[in-house]
PDB file of N, CA and C in Angstrom:
ATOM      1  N   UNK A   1      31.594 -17.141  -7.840  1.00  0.00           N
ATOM      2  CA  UNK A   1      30.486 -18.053  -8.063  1.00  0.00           C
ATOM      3  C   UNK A   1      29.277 -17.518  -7.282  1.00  0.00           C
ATOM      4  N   UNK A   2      28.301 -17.507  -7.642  1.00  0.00           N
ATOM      5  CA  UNK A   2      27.092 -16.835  -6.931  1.00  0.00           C
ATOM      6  C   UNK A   2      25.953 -17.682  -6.169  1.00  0.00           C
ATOM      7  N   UNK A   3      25.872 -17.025  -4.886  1.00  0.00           N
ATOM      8  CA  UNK A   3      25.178 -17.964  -4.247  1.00  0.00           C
ATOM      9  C   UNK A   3      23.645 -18.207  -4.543  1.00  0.00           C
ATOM     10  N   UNK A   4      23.045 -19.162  -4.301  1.00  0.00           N
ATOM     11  CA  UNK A   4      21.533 -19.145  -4.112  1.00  0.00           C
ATOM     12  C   UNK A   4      21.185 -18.574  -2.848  1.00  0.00           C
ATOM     13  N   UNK A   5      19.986 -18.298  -3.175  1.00  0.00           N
ATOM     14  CA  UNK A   5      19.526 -17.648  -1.686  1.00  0.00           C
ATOM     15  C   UNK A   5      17.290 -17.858  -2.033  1.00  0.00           C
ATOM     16  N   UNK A   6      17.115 -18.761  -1.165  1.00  0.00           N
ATOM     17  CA  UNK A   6      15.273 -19.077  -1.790  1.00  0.00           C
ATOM     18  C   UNK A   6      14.476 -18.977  -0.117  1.00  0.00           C
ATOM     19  N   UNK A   7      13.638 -18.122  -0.565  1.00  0.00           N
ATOM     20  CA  UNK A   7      12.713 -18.427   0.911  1.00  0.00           C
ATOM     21  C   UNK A   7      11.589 -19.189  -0.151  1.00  0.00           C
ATOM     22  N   UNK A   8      10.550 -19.562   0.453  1.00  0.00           N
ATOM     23  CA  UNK A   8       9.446 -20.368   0.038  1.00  0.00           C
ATOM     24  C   UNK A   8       8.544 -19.954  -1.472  1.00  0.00           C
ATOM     25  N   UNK A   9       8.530 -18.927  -1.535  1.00  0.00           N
ATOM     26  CA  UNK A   9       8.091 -18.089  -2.741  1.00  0.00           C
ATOM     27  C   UNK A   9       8.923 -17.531  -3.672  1.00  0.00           C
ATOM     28  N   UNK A  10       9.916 -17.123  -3.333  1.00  0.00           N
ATOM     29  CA  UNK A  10      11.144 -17.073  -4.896  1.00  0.00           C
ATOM     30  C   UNK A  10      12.226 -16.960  -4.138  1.00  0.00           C
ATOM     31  N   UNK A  11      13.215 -17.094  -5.361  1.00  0.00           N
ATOM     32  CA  UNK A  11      14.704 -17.522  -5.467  1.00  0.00           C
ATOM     33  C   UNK A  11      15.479 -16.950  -6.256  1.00  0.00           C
ATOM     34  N   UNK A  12      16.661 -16.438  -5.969  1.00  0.00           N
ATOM     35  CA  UNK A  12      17.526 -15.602  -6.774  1.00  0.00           C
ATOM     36  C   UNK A  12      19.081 -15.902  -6.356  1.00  0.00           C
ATOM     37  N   UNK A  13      20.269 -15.530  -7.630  1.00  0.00           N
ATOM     38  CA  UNK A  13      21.226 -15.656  -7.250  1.00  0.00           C
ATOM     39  C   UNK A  13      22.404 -14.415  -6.730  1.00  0.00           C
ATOM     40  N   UNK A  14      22.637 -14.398  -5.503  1.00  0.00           N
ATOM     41  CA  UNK A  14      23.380 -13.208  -5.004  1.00  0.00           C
ATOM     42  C   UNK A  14      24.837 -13.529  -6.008  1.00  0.00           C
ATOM     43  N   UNK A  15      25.664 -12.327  -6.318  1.00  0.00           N
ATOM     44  CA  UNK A  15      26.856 -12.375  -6.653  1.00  0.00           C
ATOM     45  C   UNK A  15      27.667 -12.992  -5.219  1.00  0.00           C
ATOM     46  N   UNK A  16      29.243 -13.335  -5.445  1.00  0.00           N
ATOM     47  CA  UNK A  16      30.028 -13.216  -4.359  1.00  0.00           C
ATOM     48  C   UNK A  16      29.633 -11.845  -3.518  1.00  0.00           C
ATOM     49  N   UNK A  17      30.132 -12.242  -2.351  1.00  0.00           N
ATOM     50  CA  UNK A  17      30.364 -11.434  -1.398  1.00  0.00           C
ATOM     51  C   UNK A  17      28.685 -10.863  -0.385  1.00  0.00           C
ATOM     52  N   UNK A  18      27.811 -11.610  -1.380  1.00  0.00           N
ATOM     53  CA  UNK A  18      26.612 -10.797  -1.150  1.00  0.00           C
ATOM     54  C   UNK A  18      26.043 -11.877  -0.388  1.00  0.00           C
ATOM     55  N   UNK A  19      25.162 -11.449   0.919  1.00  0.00           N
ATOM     56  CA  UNK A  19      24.306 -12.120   1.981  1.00  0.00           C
ATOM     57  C   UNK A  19      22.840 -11.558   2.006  1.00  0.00           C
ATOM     58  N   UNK A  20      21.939 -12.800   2.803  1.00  0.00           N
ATOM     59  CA  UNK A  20      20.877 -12.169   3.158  1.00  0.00           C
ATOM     60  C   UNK A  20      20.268 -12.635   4.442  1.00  0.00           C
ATOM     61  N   UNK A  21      19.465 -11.940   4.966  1.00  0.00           N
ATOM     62  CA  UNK A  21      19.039 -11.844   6.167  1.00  0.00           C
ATOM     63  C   UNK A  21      17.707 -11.848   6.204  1.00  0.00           C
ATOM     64  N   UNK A  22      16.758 -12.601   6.964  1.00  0.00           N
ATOM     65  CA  UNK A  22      15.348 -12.342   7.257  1.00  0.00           C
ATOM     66  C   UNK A  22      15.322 -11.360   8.553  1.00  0.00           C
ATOM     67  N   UNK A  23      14.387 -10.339   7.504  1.00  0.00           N
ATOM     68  CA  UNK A  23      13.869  -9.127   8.549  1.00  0.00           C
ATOM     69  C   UNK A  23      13.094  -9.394   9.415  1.00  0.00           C
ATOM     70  N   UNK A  24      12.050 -10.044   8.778  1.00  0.00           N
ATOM     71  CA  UNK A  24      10.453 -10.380   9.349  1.00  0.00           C
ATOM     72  C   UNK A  24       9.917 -12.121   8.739  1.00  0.00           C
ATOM     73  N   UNK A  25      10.859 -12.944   8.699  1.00  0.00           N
ATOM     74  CA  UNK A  25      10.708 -14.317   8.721  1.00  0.00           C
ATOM     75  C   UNK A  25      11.039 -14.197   6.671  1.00  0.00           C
ATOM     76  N   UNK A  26      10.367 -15.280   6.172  1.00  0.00           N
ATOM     77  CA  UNK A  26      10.677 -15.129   4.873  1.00  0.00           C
ATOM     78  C   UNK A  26      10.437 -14.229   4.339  1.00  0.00           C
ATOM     79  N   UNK A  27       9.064 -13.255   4.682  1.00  0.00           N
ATOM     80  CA  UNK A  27       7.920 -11.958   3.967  1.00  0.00           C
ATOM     81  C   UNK A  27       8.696 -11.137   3.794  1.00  0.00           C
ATOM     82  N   UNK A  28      10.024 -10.699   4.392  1.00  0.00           N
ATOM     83  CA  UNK A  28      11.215  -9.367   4.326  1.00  0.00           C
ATOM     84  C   UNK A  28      12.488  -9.843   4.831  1.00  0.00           C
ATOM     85  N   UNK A  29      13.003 -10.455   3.078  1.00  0.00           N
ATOM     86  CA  UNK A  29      14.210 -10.477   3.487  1.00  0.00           C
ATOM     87  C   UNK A  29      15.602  -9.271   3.252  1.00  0.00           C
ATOM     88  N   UNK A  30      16.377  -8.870   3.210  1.00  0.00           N
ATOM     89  CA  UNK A  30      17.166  -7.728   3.449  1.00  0.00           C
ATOM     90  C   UNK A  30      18.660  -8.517   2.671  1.00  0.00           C
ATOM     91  N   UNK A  31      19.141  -7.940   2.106  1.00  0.00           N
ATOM     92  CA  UNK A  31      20.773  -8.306   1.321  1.00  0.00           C
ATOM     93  C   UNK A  31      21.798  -7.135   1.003  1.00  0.00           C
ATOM     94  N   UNK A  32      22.711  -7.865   1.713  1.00  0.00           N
ATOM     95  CA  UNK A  32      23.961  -7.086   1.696  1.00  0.00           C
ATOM     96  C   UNK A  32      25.183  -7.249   1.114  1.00  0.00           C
ATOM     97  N   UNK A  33      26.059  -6.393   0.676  1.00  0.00           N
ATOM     98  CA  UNK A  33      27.534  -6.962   0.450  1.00  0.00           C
ATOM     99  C   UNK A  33      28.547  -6.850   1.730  1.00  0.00           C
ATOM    100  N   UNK A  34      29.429  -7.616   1.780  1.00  0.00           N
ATOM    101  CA  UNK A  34      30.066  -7.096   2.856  1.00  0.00           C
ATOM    102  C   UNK A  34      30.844  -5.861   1.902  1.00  0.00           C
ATOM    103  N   UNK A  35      30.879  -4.874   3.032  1.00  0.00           N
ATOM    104  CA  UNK A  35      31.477  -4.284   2.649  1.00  0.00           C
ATOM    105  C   UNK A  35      30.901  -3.203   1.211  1.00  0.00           C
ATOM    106  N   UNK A  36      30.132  -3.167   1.435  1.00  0.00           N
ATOM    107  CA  UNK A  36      28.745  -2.445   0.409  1.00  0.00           C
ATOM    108  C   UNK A  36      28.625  -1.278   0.881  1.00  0.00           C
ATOM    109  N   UNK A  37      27.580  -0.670  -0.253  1.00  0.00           N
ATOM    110  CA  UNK A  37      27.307   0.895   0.033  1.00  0.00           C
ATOM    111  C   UNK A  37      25.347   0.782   0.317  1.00  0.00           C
ATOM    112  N   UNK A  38      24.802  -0.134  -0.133  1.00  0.00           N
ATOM    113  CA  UNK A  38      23.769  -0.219   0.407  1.00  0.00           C
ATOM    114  C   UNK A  38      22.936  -1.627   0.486  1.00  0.00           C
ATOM    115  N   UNK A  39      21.659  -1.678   0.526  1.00  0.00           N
ATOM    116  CA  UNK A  39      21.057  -2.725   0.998  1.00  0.00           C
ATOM    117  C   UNK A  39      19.540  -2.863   0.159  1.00  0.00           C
ATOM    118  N   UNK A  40      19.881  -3.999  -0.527  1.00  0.00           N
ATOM    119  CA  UNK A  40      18.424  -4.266  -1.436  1.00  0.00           C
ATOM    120  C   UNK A  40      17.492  -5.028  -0.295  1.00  0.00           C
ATOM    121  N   UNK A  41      16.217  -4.655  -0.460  1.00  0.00           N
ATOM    122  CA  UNK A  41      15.056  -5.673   0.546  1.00  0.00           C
ATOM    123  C   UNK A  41      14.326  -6.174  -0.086  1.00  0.00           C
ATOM    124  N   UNK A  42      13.710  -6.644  -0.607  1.00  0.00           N
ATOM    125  CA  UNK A  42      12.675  -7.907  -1.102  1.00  0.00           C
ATOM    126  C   UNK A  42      11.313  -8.065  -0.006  1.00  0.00           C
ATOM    127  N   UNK A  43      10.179  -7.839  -0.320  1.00  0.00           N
ATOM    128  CA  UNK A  43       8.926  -7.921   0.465  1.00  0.00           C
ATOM    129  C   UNK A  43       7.714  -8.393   0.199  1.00  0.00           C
ATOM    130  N   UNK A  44       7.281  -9.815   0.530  1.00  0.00           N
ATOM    131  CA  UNK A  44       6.598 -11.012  -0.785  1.00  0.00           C
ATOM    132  C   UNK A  44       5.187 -10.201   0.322  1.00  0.00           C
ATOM    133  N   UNK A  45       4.211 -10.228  -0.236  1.00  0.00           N
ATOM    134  CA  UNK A  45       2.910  -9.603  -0.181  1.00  0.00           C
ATOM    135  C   UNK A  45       1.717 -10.140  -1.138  1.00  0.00           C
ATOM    136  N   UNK A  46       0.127 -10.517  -0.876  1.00  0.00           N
ATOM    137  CA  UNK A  46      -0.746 -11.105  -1.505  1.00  0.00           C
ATOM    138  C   UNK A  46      -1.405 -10.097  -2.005  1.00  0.00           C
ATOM    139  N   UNK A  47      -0.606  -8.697  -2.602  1.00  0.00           N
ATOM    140  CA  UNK A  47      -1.164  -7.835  -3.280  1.00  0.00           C
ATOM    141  C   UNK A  47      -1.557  -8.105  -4.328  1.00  0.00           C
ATOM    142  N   UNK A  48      -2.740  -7.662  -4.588  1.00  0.00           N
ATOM    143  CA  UNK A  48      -3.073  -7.934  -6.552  1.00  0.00           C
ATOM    144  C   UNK A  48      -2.404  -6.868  -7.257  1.00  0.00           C
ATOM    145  N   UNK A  49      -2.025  -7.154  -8.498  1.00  0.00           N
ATOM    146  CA  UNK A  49      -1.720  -6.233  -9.536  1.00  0.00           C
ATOM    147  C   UNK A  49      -2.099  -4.873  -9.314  1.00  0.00           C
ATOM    148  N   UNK A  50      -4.101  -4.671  -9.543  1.00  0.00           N
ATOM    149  CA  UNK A  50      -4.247  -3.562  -9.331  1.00  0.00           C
ATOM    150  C   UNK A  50      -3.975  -2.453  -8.276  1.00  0.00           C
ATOM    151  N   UNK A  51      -3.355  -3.197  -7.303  1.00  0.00           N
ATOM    152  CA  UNK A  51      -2.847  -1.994  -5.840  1.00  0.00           C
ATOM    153  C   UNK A  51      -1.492  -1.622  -6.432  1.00  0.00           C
ATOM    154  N   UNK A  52      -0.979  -2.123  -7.845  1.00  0.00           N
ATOM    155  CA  UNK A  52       0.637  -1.833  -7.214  1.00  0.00           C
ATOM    156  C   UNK A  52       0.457  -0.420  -8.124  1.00  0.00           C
ATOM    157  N   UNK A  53       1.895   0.344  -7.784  1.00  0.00           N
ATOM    158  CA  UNK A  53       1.593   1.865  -8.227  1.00  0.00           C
ATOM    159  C   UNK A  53       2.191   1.968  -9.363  1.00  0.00           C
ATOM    160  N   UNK A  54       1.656   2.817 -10.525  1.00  0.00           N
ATOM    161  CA  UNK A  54       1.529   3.237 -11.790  1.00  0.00           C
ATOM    162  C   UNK A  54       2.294   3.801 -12.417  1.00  0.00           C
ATOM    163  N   UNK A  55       2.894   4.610 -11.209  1.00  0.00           N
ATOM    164  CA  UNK A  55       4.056   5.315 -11.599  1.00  0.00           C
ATOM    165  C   UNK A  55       5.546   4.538 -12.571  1.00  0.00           C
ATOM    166  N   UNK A  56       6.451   5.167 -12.762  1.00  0.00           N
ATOM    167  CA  UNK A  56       7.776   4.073 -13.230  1.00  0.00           C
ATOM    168  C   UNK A  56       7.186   3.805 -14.566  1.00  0.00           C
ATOM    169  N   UNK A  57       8.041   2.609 -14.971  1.00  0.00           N
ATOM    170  CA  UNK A  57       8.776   2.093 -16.120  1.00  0.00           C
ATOM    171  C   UNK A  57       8.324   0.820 -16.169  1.00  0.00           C
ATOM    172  N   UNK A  58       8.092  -0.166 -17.135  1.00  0.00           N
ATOM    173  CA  UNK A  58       7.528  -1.423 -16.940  1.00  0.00           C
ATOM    174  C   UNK A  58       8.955  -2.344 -17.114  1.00  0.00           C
ATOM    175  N   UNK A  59       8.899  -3.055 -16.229  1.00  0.00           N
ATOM    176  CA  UNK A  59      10.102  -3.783 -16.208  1.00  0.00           C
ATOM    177  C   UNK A  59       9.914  -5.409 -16.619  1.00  0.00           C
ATOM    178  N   UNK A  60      10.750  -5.889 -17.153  1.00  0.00           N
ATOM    179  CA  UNK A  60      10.632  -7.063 -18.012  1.00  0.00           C
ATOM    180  C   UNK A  60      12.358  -7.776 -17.729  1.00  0.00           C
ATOM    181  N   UNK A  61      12.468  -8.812 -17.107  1.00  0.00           N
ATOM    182  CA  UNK A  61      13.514  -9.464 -16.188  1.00  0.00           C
ATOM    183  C   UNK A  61      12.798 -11.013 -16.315  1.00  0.00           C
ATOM    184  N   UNK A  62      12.776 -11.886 -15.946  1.00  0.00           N
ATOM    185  CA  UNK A  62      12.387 -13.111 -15.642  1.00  0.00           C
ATOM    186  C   UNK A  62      10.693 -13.304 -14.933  1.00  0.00           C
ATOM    187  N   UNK A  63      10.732 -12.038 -14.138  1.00  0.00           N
ATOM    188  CA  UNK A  63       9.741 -11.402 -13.528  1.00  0.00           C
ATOM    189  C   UNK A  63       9.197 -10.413 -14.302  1.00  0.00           C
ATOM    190  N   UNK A  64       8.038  -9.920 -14.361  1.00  0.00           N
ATOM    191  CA  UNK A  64       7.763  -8.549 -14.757  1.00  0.00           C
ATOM    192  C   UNK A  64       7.081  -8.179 -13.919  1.00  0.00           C
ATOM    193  N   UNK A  65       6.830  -6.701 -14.341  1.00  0.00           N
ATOM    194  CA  UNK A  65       6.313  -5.798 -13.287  1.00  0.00           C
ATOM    195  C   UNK A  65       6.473  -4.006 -13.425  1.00  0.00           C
ATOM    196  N   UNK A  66       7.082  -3.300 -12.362  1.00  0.00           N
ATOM    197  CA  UNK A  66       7.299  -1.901 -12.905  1.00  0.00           C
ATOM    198  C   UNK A  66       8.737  -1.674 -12.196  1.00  0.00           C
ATOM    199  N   UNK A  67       9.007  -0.412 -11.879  1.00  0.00           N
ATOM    200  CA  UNK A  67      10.386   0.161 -11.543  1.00  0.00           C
ATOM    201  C   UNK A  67      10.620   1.273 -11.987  1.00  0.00           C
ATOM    202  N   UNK A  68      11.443   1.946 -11.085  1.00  0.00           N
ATOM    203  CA  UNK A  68      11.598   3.476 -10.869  1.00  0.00           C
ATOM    204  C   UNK A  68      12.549   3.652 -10.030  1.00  0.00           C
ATOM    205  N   UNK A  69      13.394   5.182 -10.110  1.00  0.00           N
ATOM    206  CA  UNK A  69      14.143   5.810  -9.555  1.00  0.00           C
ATOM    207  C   UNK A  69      14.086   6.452  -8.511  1.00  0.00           C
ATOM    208  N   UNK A  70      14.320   7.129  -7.537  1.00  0.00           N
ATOM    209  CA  UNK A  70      14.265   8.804  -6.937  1.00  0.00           C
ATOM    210  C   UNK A  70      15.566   8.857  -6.167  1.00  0.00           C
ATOM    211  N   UNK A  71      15.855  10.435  -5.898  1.00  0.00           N
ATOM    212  CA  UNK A  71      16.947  10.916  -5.642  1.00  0.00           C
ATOM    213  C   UNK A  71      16.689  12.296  -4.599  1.00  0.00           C
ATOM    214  N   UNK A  72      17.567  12.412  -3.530  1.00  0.00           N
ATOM    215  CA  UNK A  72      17.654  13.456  -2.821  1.00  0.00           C
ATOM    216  C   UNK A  72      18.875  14.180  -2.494  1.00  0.00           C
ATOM    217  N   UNK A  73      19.010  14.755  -3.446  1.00  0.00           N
ATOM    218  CA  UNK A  73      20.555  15.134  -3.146  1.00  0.00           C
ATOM    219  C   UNK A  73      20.421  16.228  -1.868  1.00  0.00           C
ATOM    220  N   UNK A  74      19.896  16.773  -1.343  1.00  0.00           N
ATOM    221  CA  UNK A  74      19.217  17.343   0.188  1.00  0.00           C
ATOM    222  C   UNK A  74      19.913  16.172   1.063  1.00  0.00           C
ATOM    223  N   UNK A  75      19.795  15.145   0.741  1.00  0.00           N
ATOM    224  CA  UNK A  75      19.821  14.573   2.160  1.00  0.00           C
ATOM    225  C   UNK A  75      20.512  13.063   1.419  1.00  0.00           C
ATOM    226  N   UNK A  76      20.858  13.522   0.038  1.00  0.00           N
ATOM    227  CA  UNK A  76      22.139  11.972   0.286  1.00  0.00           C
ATOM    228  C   UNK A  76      22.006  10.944  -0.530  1.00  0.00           C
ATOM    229  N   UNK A  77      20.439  10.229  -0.464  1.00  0.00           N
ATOM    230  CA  UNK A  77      19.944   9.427  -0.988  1.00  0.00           C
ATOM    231  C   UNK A  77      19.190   9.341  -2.463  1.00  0.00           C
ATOM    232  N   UNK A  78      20.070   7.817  -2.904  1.00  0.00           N
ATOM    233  CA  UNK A  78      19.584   7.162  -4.093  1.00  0.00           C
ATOM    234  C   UNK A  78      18.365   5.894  -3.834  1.00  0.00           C
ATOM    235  N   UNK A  79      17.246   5.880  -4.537  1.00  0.00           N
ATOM    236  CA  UNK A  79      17.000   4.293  -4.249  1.00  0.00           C
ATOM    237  C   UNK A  79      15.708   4.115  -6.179  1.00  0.00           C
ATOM    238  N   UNK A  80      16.224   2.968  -5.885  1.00  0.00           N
ATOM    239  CA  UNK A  80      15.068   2.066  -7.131  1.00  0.00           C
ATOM    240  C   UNK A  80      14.749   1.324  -6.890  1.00  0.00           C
ATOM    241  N   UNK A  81      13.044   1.266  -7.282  1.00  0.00           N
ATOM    242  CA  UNK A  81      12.231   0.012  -6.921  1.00  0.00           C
ATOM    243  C   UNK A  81      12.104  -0.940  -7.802  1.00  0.00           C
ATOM    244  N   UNK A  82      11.306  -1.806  -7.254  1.00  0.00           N
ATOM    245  CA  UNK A  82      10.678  -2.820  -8.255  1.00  0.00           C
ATOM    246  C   UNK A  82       9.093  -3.171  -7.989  1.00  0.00           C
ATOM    247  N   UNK A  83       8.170  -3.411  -8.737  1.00  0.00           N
ATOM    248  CA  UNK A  83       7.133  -3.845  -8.357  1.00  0.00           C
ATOM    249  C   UNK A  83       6.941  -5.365  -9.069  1.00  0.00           C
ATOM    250  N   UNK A  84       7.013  -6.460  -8.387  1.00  0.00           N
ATOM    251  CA  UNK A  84       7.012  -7.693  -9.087  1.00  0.00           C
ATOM    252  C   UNK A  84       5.760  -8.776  -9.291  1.00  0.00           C
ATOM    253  N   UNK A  85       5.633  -9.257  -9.985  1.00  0.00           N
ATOM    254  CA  UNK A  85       4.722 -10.476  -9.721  1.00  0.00           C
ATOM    255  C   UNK A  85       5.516 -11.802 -10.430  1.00  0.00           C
ATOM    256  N   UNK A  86       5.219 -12.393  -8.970  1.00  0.00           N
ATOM    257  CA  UNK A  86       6.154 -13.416  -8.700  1.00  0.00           C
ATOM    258  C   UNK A  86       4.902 -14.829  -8.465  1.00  0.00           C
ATOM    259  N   UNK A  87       4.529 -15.544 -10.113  1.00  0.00           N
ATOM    260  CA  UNK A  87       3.340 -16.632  -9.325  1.00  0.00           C
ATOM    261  C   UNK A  87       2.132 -15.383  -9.088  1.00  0.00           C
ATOM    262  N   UNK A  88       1.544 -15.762  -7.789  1.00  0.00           N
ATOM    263  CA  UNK A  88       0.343 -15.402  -7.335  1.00  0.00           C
ATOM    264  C   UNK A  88       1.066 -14.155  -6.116  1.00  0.00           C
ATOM    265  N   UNK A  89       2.275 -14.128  -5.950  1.00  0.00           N
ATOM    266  CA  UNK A  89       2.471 -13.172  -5.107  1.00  0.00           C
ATOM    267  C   UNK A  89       3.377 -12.325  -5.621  1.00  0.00           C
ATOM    268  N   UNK A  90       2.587 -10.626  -5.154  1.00  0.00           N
ATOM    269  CA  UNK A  90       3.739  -9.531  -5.301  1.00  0.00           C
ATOM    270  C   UNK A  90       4.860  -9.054  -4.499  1.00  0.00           C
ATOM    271  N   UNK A  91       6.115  -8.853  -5.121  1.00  0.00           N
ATOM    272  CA  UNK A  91       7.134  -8.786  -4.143  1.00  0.00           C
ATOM    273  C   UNK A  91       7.655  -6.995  -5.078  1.00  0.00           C
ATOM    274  N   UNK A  92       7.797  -6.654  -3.758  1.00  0.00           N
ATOM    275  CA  UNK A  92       8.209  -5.292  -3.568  1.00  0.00           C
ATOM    276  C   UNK A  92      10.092  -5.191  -3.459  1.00  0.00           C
ATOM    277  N   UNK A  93      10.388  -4.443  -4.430  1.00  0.00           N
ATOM    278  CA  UNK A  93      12.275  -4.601  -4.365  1.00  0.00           C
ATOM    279  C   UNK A  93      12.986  -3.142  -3.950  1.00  0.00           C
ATOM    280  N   UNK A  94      13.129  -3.026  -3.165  1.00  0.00           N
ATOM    281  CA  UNK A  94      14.124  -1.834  -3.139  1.00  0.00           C
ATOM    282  C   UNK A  94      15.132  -1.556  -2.774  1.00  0.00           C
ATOM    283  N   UNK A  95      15.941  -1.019  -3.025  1.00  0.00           N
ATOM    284  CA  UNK A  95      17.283  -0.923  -3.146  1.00  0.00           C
ATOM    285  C   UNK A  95      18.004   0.670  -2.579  1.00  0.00           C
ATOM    286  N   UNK A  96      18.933   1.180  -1.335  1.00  0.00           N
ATOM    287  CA  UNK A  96      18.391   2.345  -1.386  1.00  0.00           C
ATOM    288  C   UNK A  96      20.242   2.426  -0.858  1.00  0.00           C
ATOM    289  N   UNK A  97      20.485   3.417  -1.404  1.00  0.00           N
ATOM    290  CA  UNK A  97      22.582   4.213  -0.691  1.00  0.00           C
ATOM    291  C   UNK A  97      21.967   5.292  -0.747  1.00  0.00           C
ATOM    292  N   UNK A  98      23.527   5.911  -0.348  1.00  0.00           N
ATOM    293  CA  UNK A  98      24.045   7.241  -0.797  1.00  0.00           C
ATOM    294  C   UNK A  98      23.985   7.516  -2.074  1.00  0.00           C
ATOM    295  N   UNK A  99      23.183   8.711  -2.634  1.00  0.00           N
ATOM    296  CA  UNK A  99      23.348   9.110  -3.949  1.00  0.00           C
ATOM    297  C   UNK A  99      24.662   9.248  -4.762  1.00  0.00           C
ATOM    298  N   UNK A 100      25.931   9.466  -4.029  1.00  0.00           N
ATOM    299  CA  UNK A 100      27.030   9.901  -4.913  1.00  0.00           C
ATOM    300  C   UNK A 100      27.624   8.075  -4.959  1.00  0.00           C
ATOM    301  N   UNK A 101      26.610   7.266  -4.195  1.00  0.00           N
ATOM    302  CA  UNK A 101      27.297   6.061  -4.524  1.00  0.00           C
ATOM    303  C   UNK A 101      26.402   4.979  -5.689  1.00  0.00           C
ATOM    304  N   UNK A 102      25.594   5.591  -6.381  1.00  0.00           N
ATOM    305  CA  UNK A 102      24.298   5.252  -6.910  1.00  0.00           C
ATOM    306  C   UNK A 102      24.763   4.469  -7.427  1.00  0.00           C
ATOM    307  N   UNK A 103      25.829   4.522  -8.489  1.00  0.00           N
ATOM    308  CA  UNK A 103      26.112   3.173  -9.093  1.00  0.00           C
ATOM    309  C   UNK A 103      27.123   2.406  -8.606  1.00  0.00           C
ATOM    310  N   UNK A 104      27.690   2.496  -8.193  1.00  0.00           N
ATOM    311  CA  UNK A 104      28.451   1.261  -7.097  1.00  0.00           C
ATOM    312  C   UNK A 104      27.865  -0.280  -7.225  1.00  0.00           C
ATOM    313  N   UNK A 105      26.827   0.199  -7.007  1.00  0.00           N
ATOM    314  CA  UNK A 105      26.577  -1.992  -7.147  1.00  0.00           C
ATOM    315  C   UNK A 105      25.346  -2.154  -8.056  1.00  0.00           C
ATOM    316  N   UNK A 106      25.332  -1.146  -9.202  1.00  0.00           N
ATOM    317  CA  UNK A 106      24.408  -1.303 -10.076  1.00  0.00           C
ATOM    318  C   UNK A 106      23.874  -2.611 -10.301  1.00  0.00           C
ATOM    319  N   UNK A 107      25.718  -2.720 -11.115  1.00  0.00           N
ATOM    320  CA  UNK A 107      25.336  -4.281 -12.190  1.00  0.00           C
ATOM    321  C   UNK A 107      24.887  -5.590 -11.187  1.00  0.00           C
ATOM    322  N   UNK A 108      25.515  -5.414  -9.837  1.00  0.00           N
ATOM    323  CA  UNK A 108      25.016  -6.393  -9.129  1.00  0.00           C
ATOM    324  C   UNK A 108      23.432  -6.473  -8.747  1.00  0.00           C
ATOM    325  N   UNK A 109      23.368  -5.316  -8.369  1.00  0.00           N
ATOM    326  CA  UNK A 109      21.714  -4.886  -8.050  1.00  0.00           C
ATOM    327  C   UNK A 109      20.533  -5.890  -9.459  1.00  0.00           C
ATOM    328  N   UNK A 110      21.203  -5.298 -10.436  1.00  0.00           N
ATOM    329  CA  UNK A 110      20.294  -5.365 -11.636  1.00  0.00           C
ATOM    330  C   UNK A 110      20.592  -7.148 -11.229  1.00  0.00           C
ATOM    331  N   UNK A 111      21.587  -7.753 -11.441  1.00  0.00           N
ATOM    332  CA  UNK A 111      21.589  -9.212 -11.552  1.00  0.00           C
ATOM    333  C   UNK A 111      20.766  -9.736 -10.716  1.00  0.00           C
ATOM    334  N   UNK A 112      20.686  -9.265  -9.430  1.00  0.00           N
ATOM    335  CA  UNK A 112      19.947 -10.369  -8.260  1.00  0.00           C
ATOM    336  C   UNK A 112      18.503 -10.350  -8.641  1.00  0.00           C
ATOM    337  N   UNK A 113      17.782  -8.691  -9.165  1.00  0.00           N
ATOM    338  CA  UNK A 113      16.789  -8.691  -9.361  1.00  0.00           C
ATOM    339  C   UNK A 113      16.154  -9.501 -10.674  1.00  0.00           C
ATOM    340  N   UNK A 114      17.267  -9.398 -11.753  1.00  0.00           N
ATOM    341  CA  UNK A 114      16.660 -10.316 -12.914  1.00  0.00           C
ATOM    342  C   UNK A 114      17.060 -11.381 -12.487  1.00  0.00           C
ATOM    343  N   UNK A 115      17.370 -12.186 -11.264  1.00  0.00           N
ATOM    344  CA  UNK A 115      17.808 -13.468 -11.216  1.00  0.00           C
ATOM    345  C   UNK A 115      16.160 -13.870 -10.495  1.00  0.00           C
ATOM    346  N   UNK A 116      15.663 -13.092 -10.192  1.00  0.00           N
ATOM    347  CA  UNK A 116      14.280 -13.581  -9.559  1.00  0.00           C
ATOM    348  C   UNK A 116      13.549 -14.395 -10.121  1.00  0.00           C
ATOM    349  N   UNK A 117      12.878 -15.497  -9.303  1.00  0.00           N
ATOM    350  CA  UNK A 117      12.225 -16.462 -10.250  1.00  0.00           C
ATOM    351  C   UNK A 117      11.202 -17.208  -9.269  1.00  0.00           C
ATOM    352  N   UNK A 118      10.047 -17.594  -9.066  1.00  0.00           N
ATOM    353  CA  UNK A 118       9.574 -18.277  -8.149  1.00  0.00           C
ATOM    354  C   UNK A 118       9.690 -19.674  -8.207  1.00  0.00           C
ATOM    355  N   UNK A 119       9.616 -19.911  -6.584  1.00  0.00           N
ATOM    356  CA  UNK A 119       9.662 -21.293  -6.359  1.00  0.00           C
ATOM    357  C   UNK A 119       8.782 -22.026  -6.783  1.00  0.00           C
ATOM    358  N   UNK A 120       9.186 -23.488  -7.697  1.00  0.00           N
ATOM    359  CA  UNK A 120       8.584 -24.121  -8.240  1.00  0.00           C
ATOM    360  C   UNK A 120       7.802 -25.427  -7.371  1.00  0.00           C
TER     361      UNK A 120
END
């Protein structure tokens, strides 16, 4: 059964097993599995549209916005972003492992992020 998890500006549902933590009060919160290979962060910001970057894929979830990949097999690492607009505020998503563990918590990854929705 999947938990809720809402700071003041949006709300999403973690799968089992999955937690979250405030980094920096609600503005950066951080989510984990126990027992996971990495760690999605969430970062609510009064950016306008036009600052967010161009690069990526336009993403279309509950939220829209953009999203993108990169990879370092040098040094290990997988991560994908998100660029969101959430309401009047942009929230920044990223998600970052070990590359040989990239998909490991895909489908979960993808769920929490299309579970995004702002607080009403």
């Amino acid at each position: 059964m999947p938990n809720a998890y809402q700071t003041e500006v949006w709300k999403a549902q973690l799968p089992d097993q999955w937690r979250a933590s405030e980094i920096d009060g609600q503005a950066h919160v951080q989510m984990r599995k126990s027992e996971g290979v990495g760690a999605l962060e969430i970062i609510a910001t009064d950016d306008a549209p036009s600052a967010w970057r161009q690069e990526g894929e336009m993403y279309h979830g509950q939220l829209y916005g953009r999203t993108g990949t990169w990879t370092s097999h040098e040094f290990d690492r997988f991560g994908r972003w998100w660029t969101l607009l959430c309401g009047d505020v942009t929230l920044y998503v990223f998600y970052r492992c070990a590359a040989r563990e990239s998909e490991s918590e895909r489908s979960d990854i993808e769920s929490i992020v299309y579970s995004l929705l702002p607080v009403a």
